[in-house]
N, C-alpha and C. Protein backbone atom coordinates (compact mmCIF):
# COMPACT_ATOMS: atom_id res chain seq x y z
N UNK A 1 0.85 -1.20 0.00
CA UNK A 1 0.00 0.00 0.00
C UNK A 1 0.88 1.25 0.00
N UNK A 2 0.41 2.25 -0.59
CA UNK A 2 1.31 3.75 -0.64
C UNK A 2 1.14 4.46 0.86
N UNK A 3 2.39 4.71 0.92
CA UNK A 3 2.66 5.20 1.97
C UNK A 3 2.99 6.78 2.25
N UNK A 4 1.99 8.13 1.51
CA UNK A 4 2.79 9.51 0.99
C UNK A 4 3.62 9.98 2.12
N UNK A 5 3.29 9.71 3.29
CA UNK A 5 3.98 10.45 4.49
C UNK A 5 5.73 10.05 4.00
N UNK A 6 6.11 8.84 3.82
CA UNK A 6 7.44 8.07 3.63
C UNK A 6 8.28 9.09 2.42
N UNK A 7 7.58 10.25 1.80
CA UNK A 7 8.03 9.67 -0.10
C UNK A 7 8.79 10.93 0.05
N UNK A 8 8.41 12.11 1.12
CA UNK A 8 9.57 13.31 1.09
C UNK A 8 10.69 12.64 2.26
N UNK A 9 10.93 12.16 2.98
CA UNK A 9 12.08 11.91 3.67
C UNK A 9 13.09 11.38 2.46
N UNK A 10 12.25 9.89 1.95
CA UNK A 10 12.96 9.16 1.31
C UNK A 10 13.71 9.73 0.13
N UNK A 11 13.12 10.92 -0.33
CA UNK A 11 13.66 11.69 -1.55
C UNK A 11 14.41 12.55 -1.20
N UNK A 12 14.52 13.21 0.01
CA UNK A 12 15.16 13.96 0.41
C UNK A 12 16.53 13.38 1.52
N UNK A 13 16.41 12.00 1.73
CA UNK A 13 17.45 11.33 1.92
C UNK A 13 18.42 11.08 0.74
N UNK A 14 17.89 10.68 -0.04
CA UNK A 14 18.72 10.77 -1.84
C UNK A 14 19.28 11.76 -1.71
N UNK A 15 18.85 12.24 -1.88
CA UNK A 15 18.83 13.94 -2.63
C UNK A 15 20.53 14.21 -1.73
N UNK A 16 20.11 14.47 -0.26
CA UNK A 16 21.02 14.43 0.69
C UNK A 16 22.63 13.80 0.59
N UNK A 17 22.65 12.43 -0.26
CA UNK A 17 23.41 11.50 -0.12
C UNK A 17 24.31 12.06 -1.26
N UNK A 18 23.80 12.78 -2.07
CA UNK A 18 24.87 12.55 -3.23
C UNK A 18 25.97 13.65 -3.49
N UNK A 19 26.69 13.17 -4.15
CA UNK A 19 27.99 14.43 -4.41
C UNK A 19 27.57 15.60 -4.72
N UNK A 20 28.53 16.67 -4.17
CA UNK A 20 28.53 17.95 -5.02
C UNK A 20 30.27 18.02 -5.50
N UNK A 21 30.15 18.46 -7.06
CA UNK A 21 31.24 18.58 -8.14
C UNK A 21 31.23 19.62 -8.12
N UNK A 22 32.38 20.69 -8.02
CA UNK A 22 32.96 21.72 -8.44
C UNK A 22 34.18 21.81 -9.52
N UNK A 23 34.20 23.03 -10.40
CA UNK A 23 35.15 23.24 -10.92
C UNK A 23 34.70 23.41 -12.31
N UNK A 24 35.20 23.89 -13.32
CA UNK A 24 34.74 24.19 -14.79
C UNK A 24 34.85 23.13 -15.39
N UNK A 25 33.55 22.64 -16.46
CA UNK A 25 33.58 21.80 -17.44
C UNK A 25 33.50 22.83 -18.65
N UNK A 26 34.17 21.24 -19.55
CA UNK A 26 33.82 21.36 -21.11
C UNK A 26 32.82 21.41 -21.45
N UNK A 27 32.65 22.04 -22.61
CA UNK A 27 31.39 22.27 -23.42
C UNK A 27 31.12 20.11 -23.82
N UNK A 28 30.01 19.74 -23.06
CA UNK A 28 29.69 18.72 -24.02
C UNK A 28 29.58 17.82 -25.25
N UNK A 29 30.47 16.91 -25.71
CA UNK A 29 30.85 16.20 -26.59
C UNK A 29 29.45 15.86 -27.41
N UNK A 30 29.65 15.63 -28.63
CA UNK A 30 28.55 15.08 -29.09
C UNK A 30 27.85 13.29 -28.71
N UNK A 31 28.98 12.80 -27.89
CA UNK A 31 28.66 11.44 -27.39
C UNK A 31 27.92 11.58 -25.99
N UNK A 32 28.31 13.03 -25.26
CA UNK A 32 27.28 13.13 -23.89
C UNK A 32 26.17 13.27 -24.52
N UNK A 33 25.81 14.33 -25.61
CA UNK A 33 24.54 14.66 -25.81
C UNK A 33 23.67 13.13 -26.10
N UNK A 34 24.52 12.38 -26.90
CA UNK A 34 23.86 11.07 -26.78
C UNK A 34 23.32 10.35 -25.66
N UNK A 35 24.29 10.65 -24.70
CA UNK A 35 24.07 9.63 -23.65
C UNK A 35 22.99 10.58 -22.83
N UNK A 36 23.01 12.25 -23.14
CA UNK A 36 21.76 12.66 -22.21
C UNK A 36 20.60 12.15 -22.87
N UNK A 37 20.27 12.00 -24.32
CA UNK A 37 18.90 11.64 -25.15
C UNK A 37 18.46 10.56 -24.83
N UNK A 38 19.49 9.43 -24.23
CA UNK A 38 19.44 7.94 -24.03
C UNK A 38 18.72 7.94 -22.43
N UNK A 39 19.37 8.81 -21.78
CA UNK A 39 18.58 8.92 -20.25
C UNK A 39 17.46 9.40 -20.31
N UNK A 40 17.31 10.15 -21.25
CA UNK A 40 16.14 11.62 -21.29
C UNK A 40 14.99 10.50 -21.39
N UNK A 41 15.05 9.60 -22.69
CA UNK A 41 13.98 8.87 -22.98
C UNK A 41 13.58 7.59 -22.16
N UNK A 42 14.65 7.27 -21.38
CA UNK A 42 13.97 6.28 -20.34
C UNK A 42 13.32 6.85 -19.31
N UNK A 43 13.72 8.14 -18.66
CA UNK A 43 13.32 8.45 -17.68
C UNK A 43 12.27 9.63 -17.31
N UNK A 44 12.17 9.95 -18.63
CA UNK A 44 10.88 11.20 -19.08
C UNK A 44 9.50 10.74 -18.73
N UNK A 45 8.98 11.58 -18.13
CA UNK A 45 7.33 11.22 -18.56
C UNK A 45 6.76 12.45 -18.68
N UNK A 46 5.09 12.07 -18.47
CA UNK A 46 4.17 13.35 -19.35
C UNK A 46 3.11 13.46 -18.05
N UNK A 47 2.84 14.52 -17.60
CA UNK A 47 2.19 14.75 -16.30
C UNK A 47 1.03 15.74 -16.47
N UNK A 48 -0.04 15.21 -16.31
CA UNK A 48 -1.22 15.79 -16.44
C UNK A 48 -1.80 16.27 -15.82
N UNK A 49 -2.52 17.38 -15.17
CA UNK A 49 -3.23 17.87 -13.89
C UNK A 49 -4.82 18.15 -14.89
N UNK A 50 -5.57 19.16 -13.92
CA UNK A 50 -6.90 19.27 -14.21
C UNK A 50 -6.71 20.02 -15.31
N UNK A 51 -5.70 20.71 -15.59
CA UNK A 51 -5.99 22.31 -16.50
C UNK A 51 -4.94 22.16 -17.74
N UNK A 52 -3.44 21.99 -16.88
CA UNK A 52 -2.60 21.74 -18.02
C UNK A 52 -1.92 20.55 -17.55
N UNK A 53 -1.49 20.76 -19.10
CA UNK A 53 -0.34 18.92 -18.67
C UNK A 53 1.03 18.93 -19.45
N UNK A 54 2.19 18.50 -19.26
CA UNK A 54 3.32 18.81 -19.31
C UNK A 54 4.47 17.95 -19.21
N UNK A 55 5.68 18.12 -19.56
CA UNK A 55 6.67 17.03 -19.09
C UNK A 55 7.07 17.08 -17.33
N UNK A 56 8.01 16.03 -17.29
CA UNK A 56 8.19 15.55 -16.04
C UNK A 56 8.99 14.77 -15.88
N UNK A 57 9.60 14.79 -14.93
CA UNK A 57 11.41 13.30 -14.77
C UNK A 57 11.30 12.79 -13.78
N UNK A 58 11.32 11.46 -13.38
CA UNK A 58 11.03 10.62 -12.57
C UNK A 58 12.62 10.50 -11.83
N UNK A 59 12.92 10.77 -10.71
CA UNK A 59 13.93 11.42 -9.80
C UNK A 59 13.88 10.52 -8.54
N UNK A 60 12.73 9.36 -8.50
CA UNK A 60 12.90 8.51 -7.36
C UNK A 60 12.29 7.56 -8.00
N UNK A 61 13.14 6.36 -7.47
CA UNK A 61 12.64 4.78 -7.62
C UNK A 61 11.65 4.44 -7.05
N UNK A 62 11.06 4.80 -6.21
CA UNK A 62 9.88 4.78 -5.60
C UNK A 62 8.77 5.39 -6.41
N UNK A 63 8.86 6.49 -7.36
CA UNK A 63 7.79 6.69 -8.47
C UNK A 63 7.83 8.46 -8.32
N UNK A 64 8.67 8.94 -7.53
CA UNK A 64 8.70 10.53 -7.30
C UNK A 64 8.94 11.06 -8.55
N UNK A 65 7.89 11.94 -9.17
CA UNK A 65 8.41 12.53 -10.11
C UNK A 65 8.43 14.57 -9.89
N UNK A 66 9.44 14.53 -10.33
CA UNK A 66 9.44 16.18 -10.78
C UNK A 66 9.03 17.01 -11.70
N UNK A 67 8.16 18.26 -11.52
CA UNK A 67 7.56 18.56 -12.91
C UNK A 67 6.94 20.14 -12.66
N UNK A 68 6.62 20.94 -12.87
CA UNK A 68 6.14 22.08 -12.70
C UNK A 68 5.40 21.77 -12.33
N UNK A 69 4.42 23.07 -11.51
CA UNK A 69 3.33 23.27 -10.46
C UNK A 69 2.33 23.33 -11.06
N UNK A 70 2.47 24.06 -12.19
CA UNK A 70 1.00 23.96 -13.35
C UNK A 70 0.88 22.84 -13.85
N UNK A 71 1.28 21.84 -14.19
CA UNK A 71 0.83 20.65 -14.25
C UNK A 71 0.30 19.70 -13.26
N UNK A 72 -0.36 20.08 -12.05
CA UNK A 72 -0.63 19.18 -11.04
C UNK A 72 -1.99 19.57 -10.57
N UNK A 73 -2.80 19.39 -10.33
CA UNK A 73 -4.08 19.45 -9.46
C UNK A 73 -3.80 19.72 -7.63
N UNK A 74 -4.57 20.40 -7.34
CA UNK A 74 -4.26 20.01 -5.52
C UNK A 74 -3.81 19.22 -4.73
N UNK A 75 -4.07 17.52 -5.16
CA UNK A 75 -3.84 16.79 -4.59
C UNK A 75 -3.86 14.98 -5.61
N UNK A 76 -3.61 15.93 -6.67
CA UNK A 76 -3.12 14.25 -7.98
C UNK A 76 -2.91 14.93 -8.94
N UNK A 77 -2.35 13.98 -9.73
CA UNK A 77 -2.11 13.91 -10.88
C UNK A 77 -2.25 12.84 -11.92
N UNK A 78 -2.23 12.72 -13.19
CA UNK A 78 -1.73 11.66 -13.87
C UNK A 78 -0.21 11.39 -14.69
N UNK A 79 0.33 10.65 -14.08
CA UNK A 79 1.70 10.77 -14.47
C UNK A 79 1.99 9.38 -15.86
N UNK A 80 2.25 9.53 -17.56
CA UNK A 80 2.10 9.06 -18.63
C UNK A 80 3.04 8.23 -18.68
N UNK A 81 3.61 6.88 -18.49
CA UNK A 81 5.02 6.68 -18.50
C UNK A 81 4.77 5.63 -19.38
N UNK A 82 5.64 5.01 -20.37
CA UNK A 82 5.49 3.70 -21.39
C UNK A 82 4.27 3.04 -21.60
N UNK A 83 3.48 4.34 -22.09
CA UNK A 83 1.63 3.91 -22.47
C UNK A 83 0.75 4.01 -21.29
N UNK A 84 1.07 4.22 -20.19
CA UNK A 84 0.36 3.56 -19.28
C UNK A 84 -0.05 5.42 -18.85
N UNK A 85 -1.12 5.32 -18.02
CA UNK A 85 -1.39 6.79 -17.34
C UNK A 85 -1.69 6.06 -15.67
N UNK A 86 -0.68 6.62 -15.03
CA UNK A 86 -1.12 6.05 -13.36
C UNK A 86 -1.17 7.28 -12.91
N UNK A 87 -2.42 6.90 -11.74
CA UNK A 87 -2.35 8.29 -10.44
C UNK A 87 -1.70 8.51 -9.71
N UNK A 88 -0.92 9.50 -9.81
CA UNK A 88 -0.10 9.86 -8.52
C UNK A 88 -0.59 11.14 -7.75
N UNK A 89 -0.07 10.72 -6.53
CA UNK A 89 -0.56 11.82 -5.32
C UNK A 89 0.58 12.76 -5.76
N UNK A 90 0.01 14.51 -5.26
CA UNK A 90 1.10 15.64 -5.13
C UNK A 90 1.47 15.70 -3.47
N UNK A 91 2.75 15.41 -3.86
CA UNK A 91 3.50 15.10 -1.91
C UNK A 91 4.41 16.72 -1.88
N UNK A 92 4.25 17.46 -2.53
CA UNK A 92 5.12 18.68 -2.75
C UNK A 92 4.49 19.60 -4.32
N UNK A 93 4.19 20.95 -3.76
CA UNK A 93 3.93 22.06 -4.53
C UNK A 93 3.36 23.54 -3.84
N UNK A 94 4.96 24.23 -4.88
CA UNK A 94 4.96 25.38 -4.48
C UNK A 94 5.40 26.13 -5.96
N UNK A 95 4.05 26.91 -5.23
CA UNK A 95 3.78 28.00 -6.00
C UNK A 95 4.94 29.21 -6.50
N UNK A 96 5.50 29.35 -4.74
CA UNK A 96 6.98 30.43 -4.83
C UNK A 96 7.97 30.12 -6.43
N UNK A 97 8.45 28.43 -6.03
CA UNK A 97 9.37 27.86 -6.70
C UNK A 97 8.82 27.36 -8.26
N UNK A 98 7.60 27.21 -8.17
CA UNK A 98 6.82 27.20 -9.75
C UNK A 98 7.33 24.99 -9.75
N UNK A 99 7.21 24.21 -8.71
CA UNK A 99 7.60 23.18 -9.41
C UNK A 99 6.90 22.15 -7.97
N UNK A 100 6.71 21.06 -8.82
CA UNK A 100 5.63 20.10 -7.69
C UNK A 100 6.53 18.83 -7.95
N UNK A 101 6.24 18.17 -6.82
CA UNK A 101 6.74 16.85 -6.60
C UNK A 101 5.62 15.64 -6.55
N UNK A 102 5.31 14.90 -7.25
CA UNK A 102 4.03 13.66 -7.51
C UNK A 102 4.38 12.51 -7.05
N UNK A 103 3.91 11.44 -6.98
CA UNK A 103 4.35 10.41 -6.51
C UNK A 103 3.56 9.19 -7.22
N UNK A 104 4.08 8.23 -8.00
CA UNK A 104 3.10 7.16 -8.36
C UNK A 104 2.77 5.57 -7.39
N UNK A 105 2.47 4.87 -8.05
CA UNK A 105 2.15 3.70 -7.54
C UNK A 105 3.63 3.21 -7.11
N UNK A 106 3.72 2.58 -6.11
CA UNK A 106 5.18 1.83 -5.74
C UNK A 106 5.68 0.86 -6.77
N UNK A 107 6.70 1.27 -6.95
CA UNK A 107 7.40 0.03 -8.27
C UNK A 107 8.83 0.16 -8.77
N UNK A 108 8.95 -0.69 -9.36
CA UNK A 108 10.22 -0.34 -9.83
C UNK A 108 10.38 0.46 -10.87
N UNK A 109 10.93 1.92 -10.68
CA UNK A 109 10.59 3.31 -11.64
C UNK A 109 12.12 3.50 -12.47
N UNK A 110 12.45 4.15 -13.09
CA UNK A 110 13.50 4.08 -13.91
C UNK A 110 13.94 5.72 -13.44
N UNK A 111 14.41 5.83 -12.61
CA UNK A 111 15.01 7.48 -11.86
C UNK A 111 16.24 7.92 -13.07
N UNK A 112 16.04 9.14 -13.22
CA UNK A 112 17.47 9.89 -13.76
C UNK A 112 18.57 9.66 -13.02
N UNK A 113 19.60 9.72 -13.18
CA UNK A 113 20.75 9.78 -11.87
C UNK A 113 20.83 11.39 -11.64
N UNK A 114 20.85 11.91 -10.69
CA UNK A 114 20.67 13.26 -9.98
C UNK A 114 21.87 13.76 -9.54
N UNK A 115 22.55 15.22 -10.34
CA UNK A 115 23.86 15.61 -9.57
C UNK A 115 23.31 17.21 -8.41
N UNK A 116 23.06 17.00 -7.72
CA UNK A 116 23.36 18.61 -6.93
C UNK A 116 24.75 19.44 -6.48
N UNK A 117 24.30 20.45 -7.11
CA UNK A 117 25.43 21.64 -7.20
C UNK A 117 24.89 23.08 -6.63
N UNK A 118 25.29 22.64 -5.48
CA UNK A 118 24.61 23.98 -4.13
C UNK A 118 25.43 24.96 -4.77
N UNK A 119 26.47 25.12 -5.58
CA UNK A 119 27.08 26.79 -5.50
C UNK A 119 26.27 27.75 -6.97
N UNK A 120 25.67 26.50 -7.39
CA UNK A 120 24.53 27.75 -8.57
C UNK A 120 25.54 26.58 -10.15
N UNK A 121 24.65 26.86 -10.60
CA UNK A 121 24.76 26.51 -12.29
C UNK A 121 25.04 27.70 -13.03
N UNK A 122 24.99 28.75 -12.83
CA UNK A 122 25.19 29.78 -13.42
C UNK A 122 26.70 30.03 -14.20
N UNK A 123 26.68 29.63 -15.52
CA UNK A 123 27.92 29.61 -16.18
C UNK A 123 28.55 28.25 -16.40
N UNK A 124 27.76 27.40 -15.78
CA UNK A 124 27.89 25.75 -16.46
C UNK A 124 27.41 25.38 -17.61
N UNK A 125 27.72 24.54 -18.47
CA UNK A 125 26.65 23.75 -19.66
C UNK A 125 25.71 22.95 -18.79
N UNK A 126 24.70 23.19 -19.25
CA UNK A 126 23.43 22.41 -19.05
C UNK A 126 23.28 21.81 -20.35
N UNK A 127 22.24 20.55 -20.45
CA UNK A 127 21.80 19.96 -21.81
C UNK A 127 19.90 19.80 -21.96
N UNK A 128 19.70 20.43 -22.91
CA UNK A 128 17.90 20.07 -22.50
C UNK A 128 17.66 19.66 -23.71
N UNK A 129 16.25 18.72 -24.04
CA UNK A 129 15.88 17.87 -25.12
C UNK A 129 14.97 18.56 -25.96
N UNK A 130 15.41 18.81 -26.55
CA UNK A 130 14.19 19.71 -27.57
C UNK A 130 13.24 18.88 -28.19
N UNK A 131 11.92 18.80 -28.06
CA UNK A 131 11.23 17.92 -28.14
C UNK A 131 10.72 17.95 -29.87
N UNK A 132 10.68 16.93 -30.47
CA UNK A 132 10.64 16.90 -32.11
C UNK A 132 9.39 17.91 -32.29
N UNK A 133 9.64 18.71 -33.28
CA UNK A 133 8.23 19.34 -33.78
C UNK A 133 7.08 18.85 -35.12
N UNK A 134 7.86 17.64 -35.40
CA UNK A 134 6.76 16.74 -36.19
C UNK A 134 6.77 15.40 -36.23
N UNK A 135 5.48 14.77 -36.56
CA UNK A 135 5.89 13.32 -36.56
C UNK A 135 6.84 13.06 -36.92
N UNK A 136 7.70 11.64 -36.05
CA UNK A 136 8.15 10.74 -37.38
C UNK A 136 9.68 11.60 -37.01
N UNK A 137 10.04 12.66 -36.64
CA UNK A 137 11.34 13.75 -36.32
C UNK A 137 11.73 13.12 -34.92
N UNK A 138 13.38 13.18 -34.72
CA UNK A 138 13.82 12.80 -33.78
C UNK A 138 13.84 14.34 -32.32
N UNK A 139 13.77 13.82 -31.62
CA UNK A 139 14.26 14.75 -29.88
C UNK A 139 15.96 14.94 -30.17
N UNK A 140 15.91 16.13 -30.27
CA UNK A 140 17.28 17.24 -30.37
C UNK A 140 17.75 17.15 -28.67
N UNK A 141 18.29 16.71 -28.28
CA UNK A 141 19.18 17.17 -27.24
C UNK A 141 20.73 18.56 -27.74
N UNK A 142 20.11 19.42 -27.00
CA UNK A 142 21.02 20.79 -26.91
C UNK A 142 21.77 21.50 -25.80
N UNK A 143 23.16 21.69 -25.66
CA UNK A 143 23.41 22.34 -24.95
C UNK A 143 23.43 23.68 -24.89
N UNK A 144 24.12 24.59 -23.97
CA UNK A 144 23.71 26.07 -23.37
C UNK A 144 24.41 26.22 -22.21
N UNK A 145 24.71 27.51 -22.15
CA UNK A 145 25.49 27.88 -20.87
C UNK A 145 24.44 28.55 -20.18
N UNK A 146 24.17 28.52 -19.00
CA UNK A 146 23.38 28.75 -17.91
C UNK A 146 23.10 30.50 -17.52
N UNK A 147 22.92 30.89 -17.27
CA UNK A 147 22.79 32.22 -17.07
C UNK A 147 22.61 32.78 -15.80
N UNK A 148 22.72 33.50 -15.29
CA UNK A 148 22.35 34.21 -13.95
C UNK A 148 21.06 34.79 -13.98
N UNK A 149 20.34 34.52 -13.35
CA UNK A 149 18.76 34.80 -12.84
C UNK A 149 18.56 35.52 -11.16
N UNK A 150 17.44 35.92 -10.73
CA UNK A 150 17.52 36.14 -9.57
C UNK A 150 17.45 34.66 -8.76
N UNK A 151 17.89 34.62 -7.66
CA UNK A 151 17.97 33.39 -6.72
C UNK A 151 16.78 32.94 -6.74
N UNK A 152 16.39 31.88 -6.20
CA UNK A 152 17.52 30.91 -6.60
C UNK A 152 17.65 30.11 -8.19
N UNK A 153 17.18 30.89 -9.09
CA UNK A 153 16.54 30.39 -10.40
C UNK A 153 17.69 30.47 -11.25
N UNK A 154 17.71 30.02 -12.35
CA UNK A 154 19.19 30.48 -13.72
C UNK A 154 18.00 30.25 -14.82
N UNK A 155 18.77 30.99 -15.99
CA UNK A 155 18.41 31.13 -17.02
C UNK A 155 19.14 30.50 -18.59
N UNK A 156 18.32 29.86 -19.20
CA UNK A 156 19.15 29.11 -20.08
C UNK A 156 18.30 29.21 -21.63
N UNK A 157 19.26 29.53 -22.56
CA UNK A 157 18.76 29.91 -24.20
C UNK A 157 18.24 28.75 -24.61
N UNK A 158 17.36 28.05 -24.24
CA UNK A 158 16.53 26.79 -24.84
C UNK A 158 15.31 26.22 -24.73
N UNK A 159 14.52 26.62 -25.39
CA UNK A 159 13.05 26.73 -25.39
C UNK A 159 12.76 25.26 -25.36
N UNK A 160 12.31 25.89 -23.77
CA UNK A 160 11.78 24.14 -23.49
C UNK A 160 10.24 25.07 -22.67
N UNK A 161 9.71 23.53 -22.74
CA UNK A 161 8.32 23.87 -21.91
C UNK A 161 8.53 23.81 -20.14
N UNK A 162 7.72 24.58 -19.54
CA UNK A 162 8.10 24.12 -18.06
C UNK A 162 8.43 22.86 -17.44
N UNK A 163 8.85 22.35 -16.99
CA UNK A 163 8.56 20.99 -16.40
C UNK A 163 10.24 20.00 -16.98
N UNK A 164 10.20 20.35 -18.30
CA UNK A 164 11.64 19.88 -18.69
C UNK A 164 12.57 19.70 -17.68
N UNK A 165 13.36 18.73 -17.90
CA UNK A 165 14.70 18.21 -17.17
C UNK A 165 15.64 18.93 -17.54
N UNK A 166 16.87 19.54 -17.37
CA UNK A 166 18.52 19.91 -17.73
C UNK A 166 19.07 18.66 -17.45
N UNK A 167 20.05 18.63 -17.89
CA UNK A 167 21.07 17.80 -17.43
C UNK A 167 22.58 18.20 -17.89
N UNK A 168 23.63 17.78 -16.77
CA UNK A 168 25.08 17.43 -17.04
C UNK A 168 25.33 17.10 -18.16
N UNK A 169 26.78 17.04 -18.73
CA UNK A 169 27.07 16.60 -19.58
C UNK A 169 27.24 15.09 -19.86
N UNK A 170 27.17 14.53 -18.25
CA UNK A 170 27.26 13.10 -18.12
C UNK A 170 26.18 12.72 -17.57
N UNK A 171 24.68 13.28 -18.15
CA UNK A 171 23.84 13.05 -18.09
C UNK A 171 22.73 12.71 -16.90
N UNK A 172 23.09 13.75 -16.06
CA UNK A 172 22.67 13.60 -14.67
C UNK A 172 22.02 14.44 -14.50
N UNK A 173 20.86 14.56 -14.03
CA UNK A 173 19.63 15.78 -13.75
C UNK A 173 20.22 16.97 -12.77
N UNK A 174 20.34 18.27 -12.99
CA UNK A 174 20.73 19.15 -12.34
C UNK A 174 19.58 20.24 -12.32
N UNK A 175 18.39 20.33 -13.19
CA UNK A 175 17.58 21.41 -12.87
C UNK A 175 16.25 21.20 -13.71
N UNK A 176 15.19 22.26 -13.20
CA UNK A 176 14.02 21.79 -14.13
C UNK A 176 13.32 22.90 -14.63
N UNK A 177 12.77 23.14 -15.72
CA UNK A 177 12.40 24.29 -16.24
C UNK A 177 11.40 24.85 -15.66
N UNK A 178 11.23 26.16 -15.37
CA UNK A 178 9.74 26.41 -14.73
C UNK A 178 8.92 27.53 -15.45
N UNK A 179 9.35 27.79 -16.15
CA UNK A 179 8.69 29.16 -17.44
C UNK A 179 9.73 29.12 -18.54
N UNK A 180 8.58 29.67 -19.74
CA UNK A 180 9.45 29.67 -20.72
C UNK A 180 9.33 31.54 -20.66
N UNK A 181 10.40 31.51 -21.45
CA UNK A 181 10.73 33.38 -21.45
C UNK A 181 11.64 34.03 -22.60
N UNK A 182 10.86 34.40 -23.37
CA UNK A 182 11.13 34.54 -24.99
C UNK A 182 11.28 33.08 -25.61
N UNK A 183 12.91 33.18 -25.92
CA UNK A 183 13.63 32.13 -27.05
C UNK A 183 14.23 31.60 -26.10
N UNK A 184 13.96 31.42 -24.54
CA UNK A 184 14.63 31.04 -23.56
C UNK A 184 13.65 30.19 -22.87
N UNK A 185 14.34 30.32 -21.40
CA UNK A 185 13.67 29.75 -20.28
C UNK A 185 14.45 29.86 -18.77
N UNK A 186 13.10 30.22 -17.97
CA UNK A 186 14.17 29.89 -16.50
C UNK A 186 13.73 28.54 -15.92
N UNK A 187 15.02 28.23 -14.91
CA UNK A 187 14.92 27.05 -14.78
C UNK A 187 14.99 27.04 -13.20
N UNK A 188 15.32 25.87 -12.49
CA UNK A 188 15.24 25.80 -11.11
C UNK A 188 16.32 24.74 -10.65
N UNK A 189 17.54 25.19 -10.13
CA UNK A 189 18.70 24.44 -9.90
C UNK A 189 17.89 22.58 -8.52
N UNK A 190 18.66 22.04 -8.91
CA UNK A 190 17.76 20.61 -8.07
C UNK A 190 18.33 21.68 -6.67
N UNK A 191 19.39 21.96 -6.31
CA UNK A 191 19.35 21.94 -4.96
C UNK A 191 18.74 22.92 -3.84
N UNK A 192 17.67 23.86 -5.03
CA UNK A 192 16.74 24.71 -4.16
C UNK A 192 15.55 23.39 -4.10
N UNK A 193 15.37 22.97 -4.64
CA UNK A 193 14.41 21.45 -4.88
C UNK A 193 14.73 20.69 -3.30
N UNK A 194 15.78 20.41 -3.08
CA UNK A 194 16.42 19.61 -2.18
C UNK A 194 16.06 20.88 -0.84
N UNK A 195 15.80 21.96 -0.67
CA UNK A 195 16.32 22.79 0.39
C UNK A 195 14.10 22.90 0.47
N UNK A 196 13.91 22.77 -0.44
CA UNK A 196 11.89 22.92 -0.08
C UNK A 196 11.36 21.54 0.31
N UNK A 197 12.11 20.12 -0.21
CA UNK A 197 12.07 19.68 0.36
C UNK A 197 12.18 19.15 1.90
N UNK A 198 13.49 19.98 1.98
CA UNK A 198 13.57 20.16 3.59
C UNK A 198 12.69 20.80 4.25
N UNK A 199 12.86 22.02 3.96
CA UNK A 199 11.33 22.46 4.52
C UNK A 199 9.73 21.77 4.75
N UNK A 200 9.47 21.30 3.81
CA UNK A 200 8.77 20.47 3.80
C UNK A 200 8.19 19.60 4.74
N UNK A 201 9.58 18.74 5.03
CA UNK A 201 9.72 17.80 6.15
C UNK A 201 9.61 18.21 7.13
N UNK A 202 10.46 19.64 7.91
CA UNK A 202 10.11 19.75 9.25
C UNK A 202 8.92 19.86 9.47
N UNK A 203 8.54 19.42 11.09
CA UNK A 203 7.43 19.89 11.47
C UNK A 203 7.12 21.16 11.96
């Protein structure tokens, strides 16, 4: 049986556990961009609320997915993953941060691998998937250098829809889109994600 009380510790124990990398990278090889398109498509889904519906990245094995706030209802969602549409509860959404946290049925889920980088993305490559604009057309994975935004947000030249994933060059989830803005978009670094989660949790 689902357990929602369990699903912010447990994500925010992850979240908690993993490295932070410093120091300047390379602009992304054309073999990362591969290997981000190769993650992108296992671990993508499509998240539906009452009004709008949107992409979304599944960020816990337990079924946690990440996705903008406008895609969620009060208290569910439908989260689209390999044909299937399951209900998931919203265990996290805020309005401030523009991004909600869902949760599906317990199972074995196919998670992004997740890097957090508490000192800001701002002036890193990020990689986001440009989603095909006609049948039958392949998903463009593109990189971009990150931009400075007001806190805790960055800004990146790649028109994605809210809810979109970024990723590393080694293909690891670092942020999620939360508005688009012109020929751009701002985005939301994971480790303000990781810090509302905390909040969250206390009592």
């Amino acid at each position: 049986m689902f357990r929602p009380l369990l699903v912010i510790p447990v994500l925010l124990c992850f979240l908690l556990s993993l490295p932070a990398r410093a120091g300047a990278e390379a602009r992304p090889s054309r073999a990362d961009l591969q290997r981000v398109l190769e993650l992108h498509a296992r671990s993508s889904v499509r998240v539906r609320g009452p009004q709008h519906a949107g992409p979304g990245i599944i960020v816990g094995t337990d079924g946690q997915v990440l996705t903008a706030v406008s895609h969620v209802g009060p208290q569910s969602a439908q989260v689209e993953h390999e044909g299937n549409a399951l209900t998931a509860r919203v265990v996290l959404s805020s309005t401030v941060l523009q991004v909600a946290v869902v949760a599906g049925p317990q199972g074995a889920w196919p998670a992004a691998p997740v890097r957090l980088v508490p000192e800001g993305l701002a002036g890193r490559w990020v990689v986001g998937v440009m989603p095909a604009r006609k049948k039958g057309q392949r998903d463009t994975p593109k990189a971009a250098v990150a931009k400075a935004a007001p806190a805790p947000f960055f800004d990146v030249d790649l028109t994605l829809a809210p809810g979109s994933p970024l990723y590393d060059g080694d293909g690891r989830l670092v942020g999620l889109v939360v508005e688009r803005r012109g020929r751009g978009a701002r985005a939301l670094p994971l480790s303000a994600v990781k810090a509302e989660l905390a909040s969250a949790d206390t009592p």
